[in-house]
N, C-alpha and C. Protein backbone atom coordinates (compact mmCIF):
# COMPACT_ATOMS: atom_id res chain seq x y z
N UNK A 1 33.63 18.67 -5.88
CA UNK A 1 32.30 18.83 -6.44
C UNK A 1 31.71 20.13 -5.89
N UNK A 2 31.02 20.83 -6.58
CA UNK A 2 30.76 22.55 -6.53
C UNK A 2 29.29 21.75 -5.74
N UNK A 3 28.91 23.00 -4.81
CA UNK A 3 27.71 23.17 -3.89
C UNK A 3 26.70 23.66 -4.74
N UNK A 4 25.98 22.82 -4.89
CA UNK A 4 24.94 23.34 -6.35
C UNK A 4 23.53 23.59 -5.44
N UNK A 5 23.57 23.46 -4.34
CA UNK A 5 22.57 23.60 -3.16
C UNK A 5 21.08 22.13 -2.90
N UNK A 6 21.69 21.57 -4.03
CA UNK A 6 20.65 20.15 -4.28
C UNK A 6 20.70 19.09 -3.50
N UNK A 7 20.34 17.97 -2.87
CA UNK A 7 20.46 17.24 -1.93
C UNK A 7 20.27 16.05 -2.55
N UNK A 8 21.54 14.98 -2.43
CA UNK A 8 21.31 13.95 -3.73
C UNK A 8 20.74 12.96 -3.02
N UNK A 9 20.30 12.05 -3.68
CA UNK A 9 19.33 11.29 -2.89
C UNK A 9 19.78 9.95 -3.33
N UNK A 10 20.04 9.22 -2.61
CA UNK A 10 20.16 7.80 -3.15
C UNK A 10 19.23 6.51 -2.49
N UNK A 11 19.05 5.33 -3.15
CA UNK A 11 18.64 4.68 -2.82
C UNK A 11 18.74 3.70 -1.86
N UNK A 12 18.83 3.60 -1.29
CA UNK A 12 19.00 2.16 -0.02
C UNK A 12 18.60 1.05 -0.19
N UNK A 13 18.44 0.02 -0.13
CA UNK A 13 17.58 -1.30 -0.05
C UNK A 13 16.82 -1.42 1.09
N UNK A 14 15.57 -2.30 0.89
CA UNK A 14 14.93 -2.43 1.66
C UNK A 14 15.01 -3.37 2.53
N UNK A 15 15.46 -3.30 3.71
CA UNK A 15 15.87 -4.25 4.57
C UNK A 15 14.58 -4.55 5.79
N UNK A 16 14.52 -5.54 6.49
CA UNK A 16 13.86 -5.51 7.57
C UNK A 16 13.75 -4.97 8.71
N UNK A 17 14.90 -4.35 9.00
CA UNK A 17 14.99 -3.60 9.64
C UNK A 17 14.27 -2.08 9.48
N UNK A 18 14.38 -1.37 8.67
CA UNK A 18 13.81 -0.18 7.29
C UNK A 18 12.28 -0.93 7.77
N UNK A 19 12.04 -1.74 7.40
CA UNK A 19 10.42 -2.37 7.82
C UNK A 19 9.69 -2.25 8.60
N UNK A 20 10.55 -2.24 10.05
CA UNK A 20 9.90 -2.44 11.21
C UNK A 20 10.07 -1.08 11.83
N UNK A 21 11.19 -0.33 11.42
CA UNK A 21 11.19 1.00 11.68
C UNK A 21 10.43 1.64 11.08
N UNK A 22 9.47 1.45 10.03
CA UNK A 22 8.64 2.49 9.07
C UNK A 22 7.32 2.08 9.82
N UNK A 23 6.76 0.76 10.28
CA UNK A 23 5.48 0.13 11.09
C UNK A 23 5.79 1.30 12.51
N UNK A 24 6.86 1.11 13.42
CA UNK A 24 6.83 1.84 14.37
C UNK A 24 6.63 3.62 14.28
N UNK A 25 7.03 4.31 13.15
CA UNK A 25 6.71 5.49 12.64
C UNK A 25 5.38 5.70 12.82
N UNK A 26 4.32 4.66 12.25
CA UNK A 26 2.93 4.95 12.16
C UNK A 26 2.07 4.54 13.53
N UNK A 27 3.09 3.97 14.87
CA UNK A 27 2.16 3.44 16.09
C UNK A 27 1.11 2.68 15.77
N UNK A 28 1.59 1.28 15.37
CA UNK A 28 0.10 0.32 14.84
C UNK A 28 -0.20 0.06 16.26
N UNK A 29 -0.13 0.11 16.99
CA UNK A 29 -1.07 -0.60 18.35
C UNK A 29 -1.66 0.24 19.04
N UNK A 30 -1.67 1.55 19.28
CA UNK A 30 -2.55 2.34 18.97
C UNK A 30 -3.43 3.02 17.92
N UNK A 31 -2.96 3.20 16.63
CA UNK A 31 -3.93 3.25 15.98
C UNK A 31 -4.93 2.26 15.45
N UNK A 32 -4.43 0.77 15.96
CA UNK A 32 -5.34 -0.23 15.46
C UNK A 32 -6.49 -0.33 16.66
N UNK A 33 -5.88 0.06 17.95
CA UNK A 33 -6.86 -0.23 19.11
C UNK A 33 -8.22 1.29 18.48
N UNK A 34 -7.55 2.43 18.40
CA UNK A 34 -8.24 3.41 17.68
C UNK A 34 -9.51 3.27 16.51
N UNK A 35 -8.52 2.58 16.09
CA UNK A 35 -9.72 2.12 14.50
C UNK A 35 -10.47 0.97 15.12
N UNK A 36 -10.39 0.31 15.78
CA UNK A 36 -11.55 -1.20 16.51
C UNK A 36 -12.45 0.05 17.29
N UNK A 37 -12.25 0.50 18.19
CA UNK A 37 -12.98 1.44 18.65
C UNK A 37 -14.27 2.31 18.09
N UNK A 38 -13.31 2.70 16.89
CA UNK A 38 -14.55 3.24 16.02
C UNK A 38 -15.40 2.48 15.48
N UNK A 39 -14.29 1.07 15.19
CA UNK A 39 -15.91 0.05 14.08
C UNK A 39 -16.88 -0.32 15.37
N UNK A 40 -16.29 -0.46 16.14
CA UNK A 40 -17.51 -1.06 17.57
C UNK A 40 -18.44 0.51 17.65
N UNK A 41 -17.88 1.34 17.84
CA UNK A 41 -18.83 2.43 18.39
C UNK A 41 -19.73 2.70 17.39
N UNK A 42 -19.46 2.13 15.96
CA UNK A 42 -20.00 2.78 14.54
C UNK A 42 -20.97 1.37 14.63
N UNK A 43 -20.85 0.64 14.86
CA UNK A 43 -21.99 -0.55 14.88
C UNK A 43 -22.75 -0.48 15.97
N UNK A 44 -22.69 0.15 17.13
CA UNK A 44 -23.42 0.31 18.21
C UNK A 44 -24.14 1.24 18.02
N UNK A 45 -24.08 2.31 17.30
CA UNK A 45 -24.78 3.50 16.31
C UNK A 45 -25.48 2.89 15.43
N UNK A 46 -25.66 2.10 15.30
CA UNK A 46 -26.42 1.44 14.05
C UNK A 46 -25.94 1.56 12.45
N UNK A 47 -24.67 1.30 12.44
CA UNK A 47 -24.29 1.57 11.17
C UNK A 47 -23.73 0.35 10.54
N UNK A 48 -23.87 -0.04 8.85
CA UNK A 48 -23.77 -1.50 8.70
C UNK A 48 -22.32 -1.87 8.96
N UNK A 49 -21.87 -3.10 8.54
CA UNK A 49 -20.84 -3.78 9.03
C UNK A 49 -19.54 -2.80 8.18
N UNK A 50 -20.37 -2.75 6.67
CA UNK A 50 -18.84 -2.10 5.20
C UNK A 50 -18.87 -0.67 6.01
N UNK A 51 -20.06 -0.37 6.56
CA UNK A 51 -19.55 1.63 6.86
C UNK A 51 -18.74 1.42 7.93
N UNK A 52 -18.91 0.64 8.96
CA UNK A 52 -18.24 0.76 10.16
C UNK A 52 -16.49 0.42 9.75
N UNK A 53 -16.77 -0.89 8.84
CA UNK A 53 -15.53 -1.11 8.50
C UNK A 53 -14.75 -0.12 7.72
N UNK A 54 -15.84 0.55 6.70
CA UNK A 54 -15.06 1.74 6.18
C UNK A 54 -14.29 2.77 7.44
N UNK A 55 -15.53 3.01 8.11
CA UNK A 55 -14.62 4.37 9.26
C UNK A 55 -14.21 3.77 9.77
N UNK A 56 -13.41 2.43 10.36
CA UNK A 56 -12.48 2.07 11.28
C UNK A 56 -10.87 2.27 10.15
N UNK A 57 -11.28 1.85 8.57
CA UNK A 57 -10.04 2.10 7.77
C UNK A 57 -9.99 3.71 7.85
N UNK A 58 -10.51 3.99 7.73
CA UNK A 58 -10.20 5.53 7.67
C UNK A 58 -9.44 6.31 8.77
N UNK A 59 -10.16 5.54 10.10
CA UNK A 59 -9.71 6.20 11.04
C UNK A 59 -7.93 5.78 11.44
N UNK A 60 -7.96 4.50 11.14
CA UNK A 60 -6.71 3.85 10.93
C UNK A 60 -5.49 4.96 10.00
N UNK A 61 -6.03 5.32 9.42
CA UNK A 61 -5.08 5.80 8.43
C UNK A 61 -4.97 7.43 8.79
N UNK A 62 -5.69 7.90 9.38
CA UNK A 62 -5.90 9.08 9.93
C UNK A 62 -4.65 8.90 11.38
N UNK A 63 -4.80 8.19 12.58
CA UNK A 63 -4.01 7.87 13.32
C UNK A 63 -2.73 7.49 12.99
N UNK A 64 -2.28 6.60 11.73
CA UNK A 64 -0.92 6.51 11.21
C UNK A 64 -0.44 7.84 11.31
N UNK A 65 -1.38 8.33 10.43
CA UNK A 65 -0.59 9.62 10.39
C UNK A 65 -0.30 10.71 11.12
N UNK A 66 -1.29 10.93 12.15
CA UNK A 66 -0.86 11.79 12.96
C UNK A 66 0.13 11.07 13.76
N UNK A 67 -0.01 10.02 13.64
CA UNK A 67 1.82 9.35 14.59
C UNK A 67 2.57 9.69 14.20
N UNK A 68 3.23 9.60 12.84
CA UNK A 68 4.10 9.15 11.81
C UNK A 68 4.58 11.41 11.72
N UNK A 69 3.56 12.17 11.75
CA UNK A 69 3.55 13.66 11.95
C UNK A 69 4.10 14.20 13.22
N UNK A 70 3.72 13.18 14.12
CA UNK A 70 4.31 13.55 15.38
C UNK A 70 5.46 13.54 15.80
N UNK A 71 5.58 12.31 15.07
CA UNK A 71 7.46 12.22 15.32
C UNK A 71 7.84 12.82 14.91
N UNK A 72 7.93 13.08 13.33
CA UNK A 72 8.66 14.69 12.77
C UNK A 72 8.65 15.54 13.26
N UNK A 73 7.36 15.88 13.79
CA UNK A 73 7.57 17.37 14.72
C UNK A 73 8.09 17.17 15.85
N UNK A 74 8.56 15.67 16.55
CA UNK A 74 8.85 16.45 17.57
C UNK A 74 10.75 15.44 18.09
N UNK A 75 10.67 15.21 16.56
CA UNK A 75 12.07 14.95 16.59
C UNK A 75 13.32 15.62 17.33
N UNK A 76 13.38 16.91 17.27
CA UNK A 76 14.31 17.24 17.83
C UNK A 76 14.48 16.70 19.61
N UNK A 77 13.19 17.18 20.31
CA UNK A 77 12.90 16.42 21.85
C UNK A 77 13.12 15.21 21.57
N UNK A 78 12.98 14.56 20.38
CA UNK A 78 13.12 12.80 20.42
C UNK A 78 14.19 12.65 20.86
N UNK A 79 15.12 13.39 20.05
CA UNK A 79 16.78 12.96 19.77
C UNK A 79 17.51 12.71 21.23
N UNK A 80 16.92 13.80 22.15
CA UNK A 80 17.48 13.71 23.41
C UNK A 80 16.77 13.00 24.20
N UNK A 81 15.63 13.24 24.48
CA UNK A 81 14.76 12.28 25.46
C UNK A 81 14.24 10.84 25.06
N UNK A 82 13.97 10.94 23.59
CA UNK A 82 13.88 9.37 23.40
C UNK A 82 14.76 8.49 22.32
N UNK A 83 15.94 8.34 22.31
CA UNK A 83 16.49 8.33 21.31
C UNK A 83 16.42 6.98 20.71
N UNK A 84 15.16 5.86 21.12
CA UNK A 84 15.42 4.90 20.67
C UNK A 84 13.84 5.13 19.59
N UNK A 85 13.22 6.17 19.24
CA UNK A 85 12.38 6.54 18.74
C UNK A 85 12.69 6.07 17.06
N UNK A 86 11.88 5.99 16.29
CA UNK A 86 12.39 5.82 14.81
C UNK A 86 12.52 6.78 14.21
N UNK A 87 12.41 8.17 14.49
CA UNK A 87 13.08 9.28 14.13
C UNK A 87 13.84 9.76 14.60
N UNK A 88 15.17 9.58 14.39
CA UNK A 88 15.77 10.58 15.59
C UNK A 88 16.03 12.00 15.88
């Protein structure tokens, strides 16, 4: 088969394993302690229950991602120093 420079992609199934490795990508136990943080600090500010709850989702999803960013970037150091990381 000729090098057409394309990268074929196939599908996998979704296993449980695939599951729990994609939850650990995003650090839920820090970003959930993160997002409680904010709804408490956002209600201690005087803000109603849906805003606080809004910025605790937000912030939640903001923290996934800079987890889930972090590992990519810093995969290569993963590979050696942490290799039980979900990126390797």
């Amino acid at each position: 088969m000729p090098n057409t420079g394309y990268v074929r992609v196939t599908r996998q199934p979704i296993t449980f394993r695939r599951i729990v490795l994609g939850l650990r990508v995003i650090h839920p136990l820090p970003s959930a302690l993160n997002a409680a943080l904010v709804v408490a600090l956002a209600i201690v500010a005087g803000a109603s229950f849906l805003e606080a709850g809004l910025l605790g989702l937000a912030m939640l999803g903001f923290q996934a991602s800079i987890g889930a960013l972090n590992d990519v970037a810093d995969a290569d150091l993963d590979r050696l120093a942490k290799p039980t990381k979900p990126i390797p």
